[in-house]
Protein backbone atom coordinates (compact mmCIF):
# COMPACT_ATOMS: atom_id res chain seq x y z
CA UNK A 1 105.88 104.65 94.89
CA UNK A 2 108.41 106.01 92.07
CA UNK A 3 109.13 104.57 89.08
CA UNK A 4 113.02 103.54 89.61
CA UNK A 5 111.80 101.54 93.08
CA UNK A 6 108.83 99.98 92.06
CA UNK A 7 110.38 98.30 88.56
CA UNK A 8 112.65 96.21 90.73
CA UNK A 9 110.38 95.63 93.32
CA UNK A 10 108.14 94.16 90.85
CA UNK A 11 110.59 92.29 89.26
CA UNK A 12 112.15 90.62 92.64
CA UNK A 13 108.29 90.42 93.59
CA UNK A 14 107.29 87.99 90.55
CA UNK A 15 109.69 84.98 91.54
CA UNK A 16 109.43 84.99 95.27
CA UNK A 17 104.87 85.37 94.75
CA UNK A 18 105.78 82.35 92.04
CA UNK A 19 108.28 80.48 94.91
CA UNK A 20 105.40 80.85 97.68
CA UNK A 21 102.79 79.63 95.17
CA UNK A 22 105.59 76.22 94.30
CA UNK A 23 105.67 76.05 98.11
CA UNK A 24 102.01 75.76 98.94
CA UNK A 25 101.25 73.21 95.80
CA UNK A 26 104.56 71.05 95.68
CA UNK A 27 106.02 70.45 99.06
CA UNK A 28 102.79 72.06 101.53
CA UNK A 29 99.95 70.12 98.94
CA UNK A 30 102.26 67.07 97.75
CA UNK A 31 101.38 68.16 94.17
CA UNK A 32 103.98 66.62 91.68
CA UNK A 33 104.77 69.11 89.25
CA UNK A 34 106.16 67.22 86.05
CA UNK A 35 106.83 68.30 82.35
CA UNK A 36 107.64 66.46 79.05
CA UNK A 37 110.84 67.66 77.98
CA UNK A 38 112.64 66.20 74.37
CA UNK A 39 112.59 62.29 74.98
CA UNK A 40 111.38 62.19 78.87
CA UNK A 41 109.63 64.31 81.68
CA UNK A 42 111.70 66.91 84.09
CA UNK A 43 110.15 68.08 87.56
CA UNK A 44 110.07 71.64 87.66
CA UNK A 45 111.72 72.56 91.47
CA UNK A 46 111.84 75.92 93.40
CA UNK A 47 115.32 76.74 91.27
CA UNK A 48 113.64 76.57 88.10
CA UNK A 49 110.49 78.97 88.93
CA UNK A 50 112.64 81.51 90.07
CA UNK A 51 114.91 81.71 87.14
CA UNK A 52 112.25 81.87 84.65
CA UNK A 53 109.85 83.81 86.69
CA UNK A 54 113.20 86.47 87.30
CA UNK A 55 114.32 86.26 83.95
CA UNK A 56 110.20 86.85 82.42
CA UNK A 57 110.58 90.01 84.40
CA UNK A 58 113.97 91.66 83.49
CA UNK A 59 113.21 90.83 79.73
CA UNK A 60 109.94 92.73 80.32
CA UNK A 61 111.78 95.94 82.19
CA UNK A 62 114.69 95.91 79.39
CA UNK A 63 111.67 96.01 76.64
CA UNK A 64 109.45 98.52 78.71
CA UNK A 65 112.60 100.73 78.82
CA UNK A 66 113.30 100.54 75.29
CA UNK A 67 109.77 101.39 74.21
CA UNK A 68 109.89 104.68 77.07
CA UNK A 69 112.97 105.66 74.99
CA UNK A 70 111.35 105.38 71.37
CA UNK A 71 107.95 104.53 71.25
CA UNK A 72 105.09 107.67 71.71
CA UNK A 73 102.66 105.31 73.95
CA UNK A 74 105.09 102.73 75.65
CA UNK A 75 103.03 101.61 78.11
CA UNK A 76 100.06 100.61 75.84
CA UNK A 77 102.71 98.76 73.22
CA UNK A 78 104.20 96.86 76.33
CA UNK A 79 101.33 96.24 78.05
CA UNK A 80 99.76 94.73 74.65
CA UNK A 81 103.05 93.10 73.85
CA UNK A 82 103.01 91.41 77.55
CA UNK A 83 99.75 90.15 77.76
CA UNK A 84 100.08 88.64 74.01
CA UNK A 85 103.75 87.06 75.85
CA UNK A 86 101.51 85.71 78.55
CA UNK A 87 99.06 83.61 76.37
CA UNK A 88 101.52 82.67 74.48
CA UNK A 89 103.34 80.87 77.52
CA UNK A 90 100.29 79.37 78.47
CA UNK A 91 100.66 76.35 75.74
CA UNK A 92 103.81 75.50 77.91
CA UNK A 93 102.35 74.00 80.68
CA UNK A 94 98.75 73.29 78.23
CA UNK A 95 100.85 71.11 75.93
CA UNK A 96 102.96 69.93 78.16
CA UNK A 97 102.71 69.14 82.01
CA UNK A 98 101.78 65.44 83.01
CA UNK A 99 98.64 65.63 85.02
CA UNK A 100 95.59 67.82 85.77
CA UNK A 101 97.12 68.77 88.65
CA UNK A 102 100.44 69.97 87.50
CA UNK A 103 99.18 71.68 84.52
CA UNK A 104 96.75 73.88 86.80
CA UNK A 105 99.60 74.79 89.17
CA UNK A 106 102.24 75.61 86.39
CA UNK A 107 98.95 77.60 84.69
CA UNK A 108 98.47 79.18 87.73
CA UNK A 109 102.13 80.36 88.21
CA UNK A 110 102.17 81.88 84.47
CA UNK A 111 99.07 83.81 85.45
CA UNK A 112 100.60 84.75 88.56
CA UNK A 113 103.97 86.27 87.20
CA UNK A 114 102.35 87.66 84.41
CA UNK A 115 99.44 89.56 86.42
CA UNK A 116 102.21 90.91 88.93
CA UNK A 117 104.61 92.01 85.82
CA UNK A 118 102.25 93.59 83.98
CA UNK A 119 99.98 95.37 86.64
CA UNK A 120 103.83 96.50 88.73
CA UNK A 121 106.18 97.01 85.38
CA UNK A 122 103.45 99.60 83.15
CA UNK A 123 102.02 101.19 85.50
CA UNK A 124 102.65 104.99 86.23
């Protein structure tokens, strides 16, 4: 598959393989997924997943695209830059979901979107 179909593909892919994942574990598996937000907690719902999950992969196609423009090995910078991205979103739902069971599904969903960015978006 070329270059300018697979980039979107992978980027429209992220949020809906995130939204089936929500699906299975929240309404399929009754799993409650809650965060601590400021002064309280905040359910994270199907609307939220897919905006972060869509927005996690257009930030990563605008910075691949910018490194293909200036940088001599692009792929290796953004590949690098991604995976450091994806650890570093891991203390989100470490730190702070409420529950086991939330903070392995919101874990899970970080993992997911950031294996299908980074294997789709870099590759050649």
């Amino acid at each position: 598959m070329n270059t300018s179909l697979r980039r979107p593909l992978t980027v429209i892919g992220a949020p809906v393989a995130a939204l089936a994942v929500w699906a299975l574990a929240v309404p399929v598996a009754g799993t409650v997924l809650t965060v601590r937000t400021g002064g309280g907690t905040q359910q994270v719902g199907p609307v939220s997943v897919v905006v972060a999950s869509l927005l996690a992969g257009l930030a990563g196609w605008a910075l691949l695209a910018v490194l293909e423009r200036f940088a001599s090995r692009p792929g290796r910078i953004w590949t690098i830059t991604a995976l450091a991205v994806l650890a570093l979103s891991l203390f989100g739902p470490l730190g702070g979901a409420v529950g086991t069971a939330a903070t392995l599904v919101l874990v899970l969903l970080h993992l997911l979107v950031g294996a299908v960015l980074v294997l789709g978006l870099a590759r050649r």
